[in-house]
N, C-alpha and C. Protein backbone atom coordinates (compact mmCIF):
# COMPACT_ATOMS: atom_id res chain seq x y z
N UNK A 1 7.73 -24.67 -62.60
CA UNK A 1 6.39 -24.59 -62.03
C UNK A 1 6.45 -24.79 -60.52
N UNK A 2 7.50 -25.46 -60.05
CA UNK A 2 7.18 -26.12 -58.71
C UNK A 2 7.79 -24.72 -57.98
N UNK A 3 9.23 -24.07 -58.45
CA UNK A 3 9.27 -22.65 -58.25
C UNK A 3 8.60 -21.58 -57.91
N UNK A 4 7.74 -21.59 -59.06
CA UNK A 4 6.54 -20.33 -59.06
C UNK A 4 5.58 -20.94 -57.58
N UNK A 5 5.27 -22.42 -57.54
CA UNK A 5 4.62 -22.44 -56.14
C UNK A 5 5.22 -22.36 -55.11
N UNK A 6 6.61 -22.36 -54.96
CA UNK A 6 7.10 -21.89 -53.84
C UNK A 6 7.10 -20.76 -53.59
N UNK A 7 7.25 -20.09 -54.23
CA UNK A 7 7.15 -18.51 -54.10
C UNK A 7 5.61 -18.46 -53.70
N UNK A 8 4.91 -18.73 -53.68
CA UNK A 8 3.43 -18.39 -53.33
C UNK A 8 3.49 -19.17 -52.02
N UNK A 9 4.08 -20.29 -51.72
CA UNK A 9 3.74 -20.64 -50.57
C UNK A 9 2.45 -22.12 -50.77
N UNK A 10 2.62 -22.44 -52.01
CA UNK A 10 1.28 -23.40 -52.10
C UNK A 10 2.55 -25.34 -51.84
N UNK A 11 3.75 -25.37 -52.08
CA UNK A 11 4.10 -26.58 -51.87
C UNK A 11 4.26 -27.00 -50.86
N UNK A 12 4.15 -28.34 -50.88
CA UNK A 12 4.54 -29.02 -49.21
C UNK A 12 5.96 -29.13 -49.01
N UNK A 13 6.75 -28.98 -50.41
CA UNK A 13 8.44 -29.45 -49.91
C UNK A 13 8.89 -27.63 -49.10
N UNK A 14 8.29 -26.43 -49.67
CA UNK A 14 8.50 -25.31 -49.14
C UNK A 14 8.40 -25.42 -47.49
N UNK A 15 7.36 -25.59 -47.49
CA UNK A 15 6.52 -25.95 -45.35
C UNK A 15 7.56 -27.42 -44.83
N UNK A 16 7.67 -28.41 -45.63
CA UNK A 16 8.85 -29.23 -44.82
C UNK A 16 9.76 -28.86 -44.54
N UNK A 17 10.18 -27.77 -44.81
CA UNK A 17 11.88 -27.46 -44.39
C UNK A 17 11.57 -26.38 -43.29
N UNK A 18 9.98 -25.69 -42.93
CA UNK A 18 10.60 -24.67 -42.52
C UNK A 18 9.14 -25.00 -41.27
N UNK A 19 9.31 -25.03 -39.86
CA UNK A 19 8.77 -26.09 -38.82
C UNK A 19 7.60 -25.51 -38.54
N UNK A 20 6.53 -25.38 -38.57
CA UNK A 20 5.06 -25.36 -38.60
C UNK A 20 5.30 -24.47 -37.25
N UNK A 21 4.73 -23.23 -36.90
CA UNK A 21 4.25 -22.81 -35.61
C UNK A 21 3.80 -23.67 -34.45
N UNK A 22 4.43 -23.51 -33.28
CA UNK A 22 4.19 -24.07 -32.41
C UNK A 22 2.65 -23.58 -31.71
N UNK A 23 1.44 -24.48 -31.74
CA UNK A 23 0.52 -24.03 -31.34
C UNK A 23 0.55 -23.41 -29.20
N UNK A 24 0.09 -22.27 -29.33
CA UNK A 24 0.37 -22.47 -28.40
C UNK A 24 -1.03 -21.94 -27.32
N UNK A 25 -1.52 -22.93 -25.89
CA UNK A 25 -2.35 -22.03 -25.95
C UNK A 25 -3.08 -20.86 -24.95
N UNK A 26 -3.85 -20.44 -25.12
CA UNK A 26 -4.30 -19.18 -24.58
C UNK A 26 -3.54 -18.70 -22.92
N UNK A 27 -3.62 -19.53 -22.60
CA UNK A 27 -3.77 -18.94 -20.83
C UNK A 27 -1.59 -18.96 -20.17
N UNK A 28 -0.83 -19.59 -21.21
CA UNK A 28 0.56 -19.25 -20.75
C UNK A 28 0.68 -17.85 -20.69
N UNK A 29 0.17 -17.26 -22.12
CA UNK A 29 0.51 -16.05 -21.91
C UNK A 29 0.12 -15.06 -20.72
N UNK A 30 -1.11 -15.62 -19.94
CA UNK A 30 -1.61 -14.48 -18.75
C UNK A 30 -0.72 -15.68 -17.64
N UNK A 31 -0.33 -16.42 -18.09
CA UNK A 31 0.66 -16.87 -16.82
C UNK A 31 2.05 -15.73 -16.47
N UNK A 32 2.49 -15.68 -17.65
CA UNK A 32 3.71 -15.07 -17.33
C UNK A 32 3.49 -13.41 -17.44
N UNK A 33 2.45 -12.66 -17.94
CA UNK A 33 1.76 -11.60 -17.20
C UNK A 33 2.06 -11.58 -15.89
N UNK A 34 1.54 -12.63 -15.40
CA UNK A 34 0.98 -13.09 -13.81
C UNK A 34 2.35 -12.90 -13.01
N UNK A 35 3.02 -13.68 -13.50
CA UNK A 35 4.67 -13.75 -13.15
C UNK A 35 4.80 -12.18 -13.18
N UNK A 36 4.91 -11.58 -14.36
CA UNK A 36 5.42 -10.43 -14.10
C UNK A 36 4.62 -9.51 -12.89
N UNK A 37 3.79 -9.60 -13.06
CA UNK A 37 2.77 -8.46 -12.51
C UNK A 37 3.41 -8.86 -10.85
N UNK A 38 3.38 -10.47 -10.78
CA UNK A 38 3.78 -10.72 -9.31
C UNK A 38 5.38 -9.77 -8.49
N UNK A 39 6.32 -10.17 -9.62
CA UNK A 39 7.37 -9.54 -9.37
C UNK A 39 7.34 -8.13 -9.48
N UNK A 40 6.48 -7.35 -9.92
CA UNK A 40 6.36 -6.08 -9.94
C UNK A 40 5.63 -5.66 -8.28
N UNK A 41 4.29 -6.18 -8.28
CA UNK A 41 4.05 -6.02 -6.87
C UNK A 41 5.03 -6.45 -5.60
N UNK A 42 5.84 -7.34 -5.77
CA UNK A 42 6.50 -7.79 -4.63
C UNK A 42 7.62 -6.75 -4.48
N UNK A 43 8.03 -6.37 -5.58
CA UNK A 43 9.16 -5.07 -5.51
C UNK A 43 8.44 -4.28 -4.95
N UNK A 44 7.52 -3.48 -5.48
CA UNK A 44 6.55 -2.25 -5.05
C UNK A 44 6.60 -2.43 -3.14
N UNK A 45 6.18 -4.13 -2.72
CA UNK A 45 6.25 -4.25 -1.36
C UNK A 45 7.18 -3.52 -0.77
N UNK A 46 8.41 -4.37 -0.99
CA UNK A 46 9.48 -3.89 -0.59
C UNK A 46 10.39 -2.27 -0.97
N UNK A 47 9.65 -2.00 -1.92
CA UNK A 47 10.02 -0.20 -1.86
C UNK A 47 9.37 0.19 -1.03
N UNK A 48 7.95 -0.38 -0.87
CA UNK A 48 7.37 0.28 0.25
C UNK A 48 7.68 0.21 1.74
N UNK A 49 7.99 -0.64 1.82
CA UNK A 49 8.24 -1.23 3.37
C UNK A 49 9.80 -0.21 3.86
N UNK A 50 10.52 -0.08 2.62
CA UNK A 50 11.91 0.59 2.70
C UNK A 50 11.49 2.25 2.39
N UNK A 51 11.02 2.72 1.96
CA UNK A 51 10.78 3.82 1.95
C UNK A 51 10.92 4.74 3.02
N UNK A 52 10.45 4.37 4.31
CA UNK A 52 10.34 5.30 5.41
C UNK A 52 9.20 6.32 5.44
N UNK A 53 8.44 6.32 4.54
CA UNK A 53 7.52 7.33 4.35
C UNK A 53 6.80 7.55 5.68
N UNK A 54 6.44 8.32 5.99
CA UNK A 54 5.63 8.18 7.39
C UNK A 54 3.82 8.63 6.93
N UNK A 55 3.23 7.88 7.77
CA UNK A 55 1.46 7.49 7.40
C UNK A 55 1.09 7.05 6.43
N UNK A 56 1.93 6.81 5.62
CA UNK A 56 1.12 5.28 4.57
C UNK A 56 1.94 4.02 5.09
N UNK A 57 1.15 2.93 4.54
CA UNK A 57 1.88 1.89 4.62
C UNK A 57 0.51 0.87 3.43
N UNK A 58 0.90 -0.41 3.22
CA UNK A 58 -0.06 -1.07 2.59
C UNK A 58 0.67 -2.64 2.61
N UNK A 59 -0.14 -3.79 2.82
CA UNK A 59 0.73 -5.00 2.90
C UNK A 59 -0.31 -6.18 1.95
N UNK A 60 -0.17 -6.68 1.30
CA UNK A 60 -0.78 -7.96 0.37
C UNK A 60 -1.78 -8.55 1.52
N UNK A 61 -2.94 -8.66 1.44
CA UNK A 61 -4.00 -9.44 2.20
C UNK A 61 -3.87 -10.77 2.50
N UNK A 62 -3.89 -11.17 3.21
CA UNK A 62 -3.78 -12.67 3.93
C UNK A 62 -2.17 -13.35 2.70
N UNK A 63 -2.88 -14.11 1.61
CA UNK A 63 -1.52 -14.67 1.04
C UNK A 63 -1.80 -14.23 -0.59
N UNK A 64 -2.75 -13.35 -0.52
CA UNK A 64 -3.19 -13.25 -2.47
C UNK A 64 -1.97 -11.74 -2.79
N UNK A 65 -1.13 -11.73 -3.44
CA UNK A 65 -0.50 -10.47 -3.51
C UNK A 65 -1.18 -9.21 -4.37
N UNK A 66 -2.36 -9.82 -4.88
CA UNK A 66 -3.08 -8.98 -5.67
C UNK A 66 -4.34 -8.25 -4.90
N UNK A 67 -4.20 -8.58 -3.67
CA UNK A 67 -5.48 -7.53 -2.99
C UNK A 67 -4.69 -6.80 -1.78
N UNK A 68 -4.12 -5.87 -1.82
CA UNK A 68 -3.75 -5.56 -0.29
C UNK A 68 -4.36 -4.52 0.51
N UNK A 69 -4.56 -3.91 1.91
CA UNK A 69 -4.50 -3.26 2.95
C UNK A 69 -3.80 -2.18 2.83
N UNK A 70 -4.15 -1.51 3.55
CA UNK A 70 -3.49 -0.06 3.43
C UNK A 70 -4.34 0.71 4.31
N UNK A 71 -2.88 2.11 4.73
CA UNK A 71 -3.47 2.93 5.46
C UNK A 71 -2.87 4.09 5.21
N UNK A 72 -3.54 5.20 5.23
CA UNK A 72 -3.52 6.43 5.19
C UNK A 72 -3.42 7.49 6.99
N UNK A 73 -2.40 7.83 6.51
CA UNK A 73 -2.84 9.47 8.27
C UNK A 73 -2.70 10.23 7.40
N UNK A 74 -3.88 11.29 8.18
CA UNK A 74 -3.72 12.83 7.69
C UNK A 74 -2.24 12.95 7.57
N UNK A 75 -2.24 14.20 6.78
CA UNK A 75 -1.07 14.88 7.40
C UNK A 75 -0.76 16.49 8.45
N UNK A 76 0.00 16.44 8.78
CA UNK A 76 0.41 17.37 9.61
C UNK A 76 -0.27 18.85 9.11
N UNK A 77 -1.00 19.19 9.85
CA UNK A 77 -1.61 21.08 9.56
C UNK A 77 -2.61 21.05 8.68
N UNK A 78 -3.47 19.87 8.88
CA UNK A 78 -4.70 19.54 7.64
C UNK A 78 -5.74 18.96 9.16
N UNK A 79 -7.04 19.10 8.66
CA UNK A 79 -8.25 19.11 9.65
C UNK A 79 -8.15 17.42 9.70
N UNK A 80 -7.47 16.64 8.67
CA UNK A 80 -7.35 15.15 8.77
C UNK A 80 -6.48 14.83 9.62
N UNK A 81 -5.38 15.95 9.94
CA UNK A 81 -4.18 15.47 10.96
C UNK A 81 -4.11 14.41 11.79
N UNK A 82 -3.63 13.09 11.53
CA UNK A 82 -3.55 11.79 13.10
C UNK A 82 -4.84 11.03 12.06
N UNK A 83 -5.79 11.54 11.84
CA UNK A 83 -6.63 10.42 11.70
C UNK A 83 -6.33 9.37 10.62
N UNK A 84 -6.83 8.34 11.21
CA UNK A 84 -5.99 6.80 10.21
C UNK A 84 -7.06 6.50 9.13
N UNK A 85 -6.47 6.26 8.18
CA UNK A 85 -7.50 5.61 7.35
C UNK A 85 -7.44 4.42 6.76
N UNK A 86 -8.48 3.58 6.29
CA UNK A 86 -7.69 2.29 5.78
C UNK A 86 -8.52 1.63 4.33
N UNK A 87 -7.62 1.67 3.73
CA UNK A 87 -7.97 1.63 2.12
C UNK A 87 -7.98 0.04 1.75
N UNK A 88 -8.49 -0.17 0.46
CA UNK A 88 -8.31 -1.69 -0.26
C UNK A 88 -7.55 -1.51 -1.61
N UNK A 89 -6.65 -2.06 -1.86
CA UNK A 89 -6.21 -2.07 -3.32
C UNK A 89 -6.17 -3.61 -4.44
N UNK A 90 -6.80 -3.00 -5.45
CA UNK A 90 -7.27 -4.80 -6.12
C UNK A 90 -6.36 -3.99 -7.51
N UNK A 91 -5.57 -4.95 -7.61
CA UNK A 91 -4.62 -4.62 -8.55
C UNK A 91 -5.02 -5.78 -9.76
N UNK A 92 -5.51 -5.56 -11.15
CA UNK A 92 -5.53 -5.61 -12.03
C UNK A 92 -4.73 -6.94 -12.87
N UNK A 93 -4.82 -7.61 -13.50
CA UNK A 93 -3.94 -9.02 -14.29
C UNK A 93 -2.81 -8.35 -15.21
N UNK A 94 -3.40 -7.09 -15.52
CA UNK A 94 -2.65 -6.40 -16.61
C UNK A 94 -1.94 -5.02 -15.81
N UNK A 95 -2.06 -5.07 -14.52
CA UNK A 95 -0.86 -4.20 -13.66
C UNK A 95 -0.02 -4.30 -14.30
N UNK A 96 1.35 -3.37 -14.05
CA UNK A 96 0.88 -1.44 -14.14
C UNK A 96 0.36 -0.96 -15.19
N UNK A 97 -0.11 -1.86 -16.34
CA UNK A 97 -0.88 -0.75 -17.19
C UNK A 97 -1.96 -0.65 -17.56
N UNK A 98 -2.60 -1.07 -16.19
CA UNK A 98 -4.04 -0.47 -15.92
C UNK A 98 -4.13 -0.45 -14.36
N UNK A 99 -4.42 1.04 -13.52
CA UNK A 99 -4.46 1.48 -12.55
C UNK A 99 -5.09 0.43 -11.58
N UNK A 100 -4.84 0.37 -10.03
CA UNK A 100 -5.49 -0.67 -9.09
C UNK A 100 -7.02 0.04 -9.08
N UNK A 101 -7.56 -0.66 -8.75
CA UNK A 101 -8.64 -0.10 -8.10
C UNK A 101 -8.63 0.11 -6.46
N UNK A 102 -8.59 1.40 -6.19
CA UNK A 102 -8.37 1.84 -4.74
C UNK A 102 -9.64 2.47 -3.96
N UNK A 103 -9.87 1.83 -2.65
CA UNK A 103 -11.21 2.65 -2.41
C UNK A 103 -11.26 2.76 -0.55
N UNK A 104 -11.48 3.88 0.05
CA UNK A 104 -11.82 3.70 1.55
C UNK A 104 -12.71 2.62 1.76
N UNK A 105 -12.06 2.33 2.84
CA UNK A 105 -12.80 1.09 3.50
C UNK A 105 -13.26 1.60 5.10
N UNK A 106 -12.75 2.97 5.33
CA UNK A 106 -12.60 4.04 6.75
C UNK A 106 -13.49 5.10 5.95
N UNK A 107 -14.73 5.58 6.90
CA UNK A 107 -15.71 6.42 6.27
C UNK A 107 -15.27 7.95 6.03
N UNK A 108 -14.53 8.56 4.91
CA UNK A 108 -13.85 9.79 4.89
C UNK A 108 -14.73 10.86 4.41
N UNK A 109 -14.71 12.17 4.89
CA UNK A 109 -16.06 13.45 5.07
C UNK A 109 -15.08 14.11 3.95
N UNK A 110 -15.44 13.77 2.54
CA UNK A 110 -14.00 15.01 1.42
C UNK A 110 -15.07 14.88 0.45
N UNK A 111 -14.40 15.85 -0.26
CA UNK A 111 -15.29 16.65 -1.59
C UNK A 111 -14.77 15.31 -2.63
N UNK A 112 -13.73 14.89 -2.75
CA UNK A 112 -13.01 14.08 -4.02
C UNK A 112 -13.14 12.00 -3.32
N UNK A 113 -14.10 11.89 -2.25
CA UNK A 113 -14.35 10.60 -1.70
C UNK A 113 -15.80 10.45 -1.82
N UNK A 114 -16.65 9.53 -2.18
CA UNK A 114 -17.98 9.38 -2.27
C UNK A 114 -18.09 8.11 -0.53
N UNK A 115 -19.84 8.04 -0.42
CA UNK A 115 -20.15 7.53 0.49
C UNK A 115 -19.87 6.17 0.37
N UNK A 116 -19.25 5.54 -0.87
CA UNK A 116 -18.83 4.20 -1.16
C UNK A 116 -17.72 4.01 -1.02
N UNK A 117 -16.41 4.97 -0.98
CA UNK A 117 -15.28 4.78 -0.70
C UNK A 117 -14.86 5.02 -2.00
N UNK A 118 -15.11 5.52 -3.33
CA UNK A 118 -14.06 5.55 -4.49
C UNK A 118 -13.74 6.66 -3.95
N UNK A 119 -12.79 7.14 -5.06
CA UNK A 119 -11.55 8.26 -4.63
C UNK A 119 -11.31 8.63 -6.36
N UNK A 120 -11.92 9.86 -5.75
CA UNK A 120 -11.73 10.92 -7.55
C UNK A 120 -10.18 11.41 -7.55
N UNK A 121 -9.53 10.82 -7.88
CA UNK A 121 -7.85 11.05 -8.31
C UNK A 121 -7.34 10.86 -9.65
N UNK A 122 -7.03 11.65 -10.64
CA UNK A 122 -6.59 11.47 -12.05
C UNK A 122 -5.52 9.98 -12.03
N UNK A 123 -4.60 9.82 -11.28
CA UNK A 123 -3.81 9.15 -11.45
C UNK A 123 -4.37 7.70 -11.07
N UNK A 124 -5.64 7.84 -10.74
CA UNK A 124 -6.67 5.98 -11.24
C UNK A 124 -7.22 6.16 -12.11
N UNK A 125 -6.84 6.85 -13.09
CA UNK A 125 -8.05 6.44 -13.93
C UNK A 125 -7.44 7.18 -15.34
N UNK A 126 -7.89 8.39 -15.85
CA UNK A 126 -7.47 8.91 -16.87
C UNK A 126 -6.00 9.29 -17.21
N UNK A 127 -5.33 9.73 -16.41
CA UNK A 127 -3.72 10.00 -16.63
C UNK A 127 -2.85 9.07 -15.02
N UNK A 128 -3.23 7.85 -15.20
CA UNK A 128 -2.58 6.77 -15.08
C UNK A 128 -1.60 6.02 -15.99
N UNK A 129 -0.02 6.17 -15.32
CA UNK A 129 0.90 5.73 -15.95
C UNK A 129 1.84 4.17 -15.28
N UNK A 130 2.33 3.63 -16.33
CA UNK A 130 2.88 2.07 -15.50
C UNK A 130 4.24 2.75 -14.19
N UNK A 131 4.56 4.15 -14.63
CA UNK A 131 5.77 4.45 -13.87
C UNK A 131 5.05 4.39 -12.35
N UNK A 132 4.02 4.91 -12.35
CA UNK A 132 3.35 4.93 -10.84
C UNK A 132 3.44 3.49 -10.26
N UNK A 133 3.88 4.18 -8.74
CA UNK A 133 3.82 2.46 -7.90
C UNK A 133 2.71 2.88 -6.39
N UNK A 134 2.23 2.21 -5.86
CA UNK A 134 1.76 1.93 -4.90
C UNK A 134 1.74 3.34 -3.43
N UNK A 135 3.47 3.21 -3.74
CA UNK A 135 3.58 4.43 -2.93
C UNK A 135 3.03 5.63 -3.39
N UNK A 136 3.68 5.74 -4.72
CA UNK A 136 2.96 7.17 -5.45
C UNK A 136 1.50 7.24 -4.86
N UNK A 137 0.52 5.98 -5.25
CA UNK A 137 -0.50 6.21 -5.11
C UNK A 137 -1.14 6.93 -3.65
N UNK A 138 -0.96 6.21 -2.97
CA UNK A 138 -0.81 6.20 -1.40
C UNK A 138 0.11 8.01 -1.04
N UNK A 139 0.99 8.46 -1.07
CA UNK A 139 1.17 9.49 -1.00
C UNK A 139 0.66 10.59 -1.92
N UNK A 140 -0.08 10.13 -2.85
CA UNK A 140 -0.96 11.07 -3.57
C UNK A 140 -2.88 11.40 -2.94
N UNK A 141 -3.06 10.19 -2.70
CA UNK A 141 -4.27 10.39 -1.89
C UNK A 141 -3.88 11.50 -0.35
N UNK A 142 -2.58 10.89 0.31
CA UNK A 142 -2.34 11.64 1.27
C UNK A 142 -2.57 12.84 1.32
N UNK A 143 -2.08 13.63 0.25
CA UNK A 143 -2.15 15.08 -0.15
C UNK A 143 -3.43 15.46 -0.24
N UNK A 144 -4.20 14.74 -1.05
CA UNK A 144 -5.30 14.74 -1.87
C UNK A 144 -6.31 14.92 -0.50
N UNK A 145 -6.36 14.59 0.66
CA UNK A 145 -7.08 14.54 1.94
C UNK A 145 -6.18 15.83 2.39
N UNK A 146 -5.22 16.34 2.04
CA UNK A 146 -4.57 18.08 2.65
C UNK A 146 -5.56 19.21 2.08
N UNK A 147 -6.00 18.60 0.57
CA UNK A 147 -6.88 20.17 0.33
C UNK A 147 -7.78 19.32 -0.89
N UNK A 148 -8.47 20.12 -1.94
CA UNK A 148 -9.36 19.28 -2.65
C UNK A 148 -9.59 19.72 -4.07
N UNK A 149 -10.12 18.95 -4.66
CA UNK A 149 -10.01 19.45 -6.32
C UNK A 149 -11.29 19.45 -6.72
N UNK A 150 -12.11 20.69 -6.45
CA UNK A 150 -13.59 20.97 -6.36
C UNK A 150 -13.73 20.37 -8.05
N UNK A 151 -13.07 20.49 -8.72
CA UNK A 151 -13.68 20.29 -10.56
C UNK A 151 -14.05 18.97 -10.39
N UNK A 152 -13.22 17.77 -9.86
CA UNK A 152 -13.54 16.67 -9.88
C UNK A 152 -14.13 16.56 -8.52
N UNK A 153 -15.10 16.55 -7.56
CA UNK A 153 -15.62 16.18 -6.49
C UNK A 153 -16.53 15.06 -6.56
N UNK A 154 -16.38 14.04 -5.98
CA UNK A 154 -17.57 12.91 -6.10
C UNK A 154 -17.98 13.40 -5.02
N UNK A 155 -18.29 13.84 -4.22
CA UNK A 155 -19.85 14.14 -2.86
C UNK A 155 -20.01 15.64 -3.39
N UNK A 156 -20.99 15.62 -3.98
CA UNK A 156 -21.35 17.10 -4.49
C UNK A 156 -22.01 17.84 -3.20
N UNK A 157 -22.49 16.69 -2.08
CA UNK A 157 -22.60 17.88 -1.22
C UNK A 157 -21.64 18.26 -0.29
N UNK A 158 -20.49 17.47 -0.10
CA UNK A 158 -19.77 17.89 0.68
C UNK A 158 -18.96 19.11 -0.34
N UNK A 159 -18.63 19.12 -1.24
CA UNK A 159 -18.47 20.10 -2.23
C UNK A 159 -19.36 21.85 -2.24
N UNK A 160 -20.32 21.10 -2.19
CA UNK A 160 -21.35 22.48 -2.33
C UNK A 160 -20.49 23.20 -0.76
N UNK A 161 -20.74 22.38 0.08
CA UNK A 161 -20.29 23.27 1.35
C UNK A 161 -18.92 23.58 1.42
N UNK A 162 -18.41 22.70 0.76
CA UNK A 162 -16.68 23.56 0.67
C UNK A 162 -16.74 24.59 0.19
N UNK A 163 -17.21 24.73 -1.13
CA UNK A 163 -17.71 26.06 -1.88
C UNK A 163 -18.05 27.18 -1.02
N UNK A 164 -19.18 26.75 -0.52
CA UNK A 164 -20.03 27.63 0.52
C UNK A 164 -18.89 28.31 1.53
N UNK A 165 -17.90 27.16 1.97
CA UNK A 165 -17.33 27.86 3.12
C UNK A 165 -15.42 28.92 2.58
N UNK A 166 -15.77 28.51 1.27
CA UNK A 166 -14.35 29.31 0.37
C UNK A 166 -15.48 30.69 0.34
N UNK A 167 -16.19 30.70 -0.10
CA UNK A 167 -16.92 31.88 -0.44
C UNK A 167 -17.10 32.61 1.11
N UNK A 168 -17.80 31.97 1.46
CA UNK A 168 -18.09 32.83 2.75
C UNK A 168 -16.52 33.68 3.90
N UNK A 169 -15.87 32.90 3.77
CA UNK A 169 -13.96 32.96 4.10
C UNK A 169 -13.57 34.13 3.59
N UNK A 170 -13.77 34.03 2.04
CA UNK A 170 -13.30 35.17 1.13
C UNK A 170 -14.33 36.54 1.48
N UNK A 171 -15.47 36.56 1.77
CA UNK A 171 -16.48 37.23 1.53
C UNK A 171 -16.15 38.24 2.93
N UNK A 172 -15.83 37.02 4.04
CA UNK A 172 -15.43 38.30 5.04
C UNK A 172 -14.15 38.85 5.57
N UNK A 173 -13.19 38.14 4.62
CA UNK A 173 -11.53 38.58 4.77
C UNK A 173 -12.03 39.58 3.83
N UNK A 174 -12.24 39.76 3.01
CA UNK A 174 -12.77 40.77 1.79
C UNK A 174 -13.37 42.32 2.47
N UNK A 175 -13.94 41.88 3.20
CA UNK A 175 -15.16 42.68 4.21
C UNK A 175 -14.25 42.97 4.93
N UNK A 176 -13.25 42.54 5.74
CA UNK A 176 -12.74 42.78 7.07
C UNK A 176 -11.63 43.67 6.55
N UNK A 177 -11.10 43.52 5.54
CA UNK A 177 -10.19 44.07 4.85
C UNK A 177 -10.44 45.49 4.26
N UNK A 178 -11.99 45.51 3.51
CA UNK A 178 -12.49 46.90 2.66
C UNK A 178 -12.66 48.11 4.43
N UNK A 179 -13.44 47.37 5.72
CA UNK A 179 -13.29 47.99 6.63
C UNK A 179 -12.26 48.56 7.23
N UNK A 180 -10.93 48.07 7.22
CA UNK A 180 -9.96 48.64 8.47
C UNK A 180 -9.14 49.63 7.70
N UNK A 181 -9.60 49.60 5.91
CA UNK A 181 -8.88 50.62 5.06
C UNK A 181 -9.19 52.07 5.15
């Protein structure tokens, strides 16, 4: 009989031999999250800082490593060319696998930037992966200010006039073209 209750799990001599779960509680585990997430950003620093990339850069805010600074330049042969920009990044408890939140803090005139500073980029939000680091991000916006992704536009009016001015572009290369034939 005492058998059959061991097998079920109902005796106390079964649980004496074998050491009760260590209770443990809630908040170690977002400690060592924390730990990690820290050592992940502090690497990310230092890839960044080593990189060489030219017109981004981004550095941890005063002493919190979870909010940093950042800056953006156009790039070369884009109407943004030279101009600086300067971003905020609030990186998440559960970094990298959930995107920073990134936003201008420098007032930017683009079809894919709203008057609040978010930034319509797939890689914050829906096809965001832990492989992405900081730089990625930062040299993806870079681009992202070279030309624009009318499907996703947050300023629908700066959009409408991009539109306006692809159409009108096409309308008289089109024209200028049906003439000299």
């Amino acid at each position: 009989m005492a058998a059959n209750n061991n097998i079920h799990g109902n005796t106390e001599s079964a649980q004496s031999n074998i050491a009760p779960p260590a209770k443990q509680p809630l908040h170690p585990a977002k400690a060592v999250d924390s730990q990690s997430v820290l050592k992940r950003l502090q690497s990310e620093l230092m890839a960044l800082m080593m990189s060489g990339d030219s017109g981004i850069s981004a550095f941890p805010e005063e002493d919190n490593i979870f909010f940093w600074k950042g800056t953006i330049t156009g790039s070369k042969d884009t109407v943004f060319e030279g101009t600086e920009y300067k971003l905020s990044l609030s990186f998440p408890n559960d970094y990298p696998f959930k995107p920073p939140k990134v936003k201008f803090e420098t007032t930017c005139f683009h079809p894919n930037f709203d008057v609040h500073g978010n930034i319509c980029l797939d890689i914050l939000q829906d096809k965001w992966s832990s492989a992405y680091d900081v730089r990625t991000i930062l040299l993806s916006i870079q681009s992202l200010l070279g030309g624009t992704s009318l499907e996703k536009a947050l300023n629908l009016n700066l959009n409408a006039l991009s539109c306006l001015f692809s159409f009108l572009f096409l309308f008289l290369t089109s024209s200028f073209f049906f003439v000299t034939i």
